[in-house]
Protein backbone atom coordinates (compact mmCIF):
# COMPACT_ATOMS: atom_id res chain seq x y z
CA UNK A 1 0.00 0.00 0.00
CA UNK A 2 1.03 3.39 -0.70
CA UNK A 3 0.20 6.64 1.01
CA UNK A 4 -0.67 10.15 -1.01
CA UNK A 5 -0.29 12.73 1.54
CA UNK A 6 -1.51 16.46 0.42
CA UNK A 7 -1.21 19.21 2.58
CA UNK A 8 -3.56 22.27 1.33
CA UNK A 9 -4.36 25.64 2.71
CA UNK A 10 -7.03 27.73 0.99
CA UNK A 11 -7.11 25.63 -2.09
CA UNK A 12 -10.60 23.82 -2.39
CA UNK A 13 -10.97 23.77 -5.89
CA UNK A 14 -7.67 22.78 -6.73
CA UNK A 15 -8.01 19.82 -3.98
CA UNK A 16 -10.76 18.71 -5.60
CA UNK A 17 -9.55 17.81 -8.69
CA UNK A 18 -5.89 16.03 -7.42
CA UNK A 19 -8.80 14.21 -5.23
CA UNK A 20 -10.30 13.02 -8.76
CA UNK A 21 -7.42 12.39 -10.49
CA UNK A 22 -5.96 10.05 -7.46
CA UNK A 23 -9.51 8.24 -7.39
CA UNK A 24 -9.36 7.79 -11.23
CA UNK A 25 -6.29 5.62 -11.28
CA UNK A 26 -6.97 2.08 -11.86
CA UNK A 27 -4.12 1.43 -8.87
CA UNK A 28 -6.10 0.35 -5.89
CA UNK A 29 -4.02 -0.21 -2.86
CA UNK A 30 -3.29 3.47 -1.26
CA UNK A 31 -4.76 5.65 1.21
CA UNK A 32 -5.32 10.00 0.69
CA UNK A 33 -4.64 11.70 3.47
CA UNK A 34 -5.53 15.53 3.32
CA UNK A 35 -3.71 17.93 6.02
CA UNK A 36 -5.65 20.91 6.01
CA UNK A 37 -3.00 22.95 7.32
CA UNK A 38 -5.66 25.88 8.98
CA UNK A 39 -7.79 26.58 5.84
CA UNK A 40 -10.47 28.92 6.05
CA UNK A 41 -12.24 28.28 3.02
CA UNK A 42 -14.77 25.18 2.32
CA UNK A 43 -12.26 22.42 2.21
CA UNK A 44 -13.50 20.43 5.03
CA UNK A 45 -16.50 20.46 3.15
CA UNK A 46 -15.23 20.07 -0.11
CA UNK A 47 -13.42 16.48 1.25
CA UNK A 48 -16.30 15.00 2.83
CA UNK A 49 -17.10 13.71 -0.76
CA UNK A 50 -13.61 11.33 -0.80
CA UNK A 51 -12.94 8.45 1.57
CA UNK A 52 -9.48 10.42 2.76
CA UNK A 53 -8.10 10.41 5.75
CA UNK A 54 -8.48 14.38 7.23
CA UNK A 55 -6.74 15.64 9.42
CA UNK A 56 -6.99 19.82 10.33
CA UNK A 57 -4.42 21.89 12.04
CA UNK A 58 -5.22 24.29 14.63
CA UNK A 59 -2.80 27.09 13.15
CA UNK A 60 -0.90 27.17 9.49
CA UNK A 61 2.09 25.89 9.98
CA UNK A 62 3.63 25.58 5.61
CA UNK A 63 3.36 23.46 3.65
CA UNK A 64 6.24 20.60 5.11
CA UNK A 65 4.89 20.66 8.16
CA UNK A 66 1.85 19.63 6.97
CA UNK A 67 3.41 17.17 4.72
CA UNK A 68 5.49 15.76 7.97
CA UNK A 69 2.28 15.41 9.79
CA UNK A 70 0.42 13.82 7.68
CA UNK A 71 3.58 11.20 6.94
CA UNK A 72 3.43 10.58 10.84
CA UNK A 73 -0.27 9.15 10.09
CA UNK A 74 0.63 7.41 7.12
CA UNK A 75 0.21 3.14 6.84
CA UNK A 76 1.29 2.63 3.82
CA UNK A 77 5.01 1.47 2.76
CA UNK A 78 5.91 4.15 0.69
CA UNK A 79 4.44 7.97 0.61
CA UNK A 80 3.93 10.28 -2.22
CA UNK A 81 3.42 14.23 -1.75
């Protein structure tokens, strides 16, 4: 299994389609984990239509530690950004 970690801030539209690319692939065995890294748009909405892992963050930290985060939840083998 692989893990696809994406950290986003502010970018719900964008997030939406990486989120239908990734679920497009014919490559089954992988987990999404989204680290909202302290949006304040509609992403938490916008994800509730993806089986992902989410995860939010209380204040925006960047983008790599978001990325770190959401490699410390991460089952899979390998991880992609």
């Amino acid at each position: 299994m692989i893990s696809i970690i994406i950290p986003t801030y502010n970018s719900g539209e964008t997030l939406i389609k990486a989120l239908a690319s990734v679920y497009k692939n014919s490559f089954k065995d992988f987990e999404v984990i989204v680290v909202d890294d302290a949006s304040n748009d509609n992403t938490h909405e916008l994800v509730k239509n993806y089986p992902v892992r989410y995860l939010l963050l209380k204040s925006n930290n960047g983008a790599a530690f978001a990325r770190n985060r959401g490699a410390s939840w991460q089952k899979g083998k390998y991880s992609y950004f």
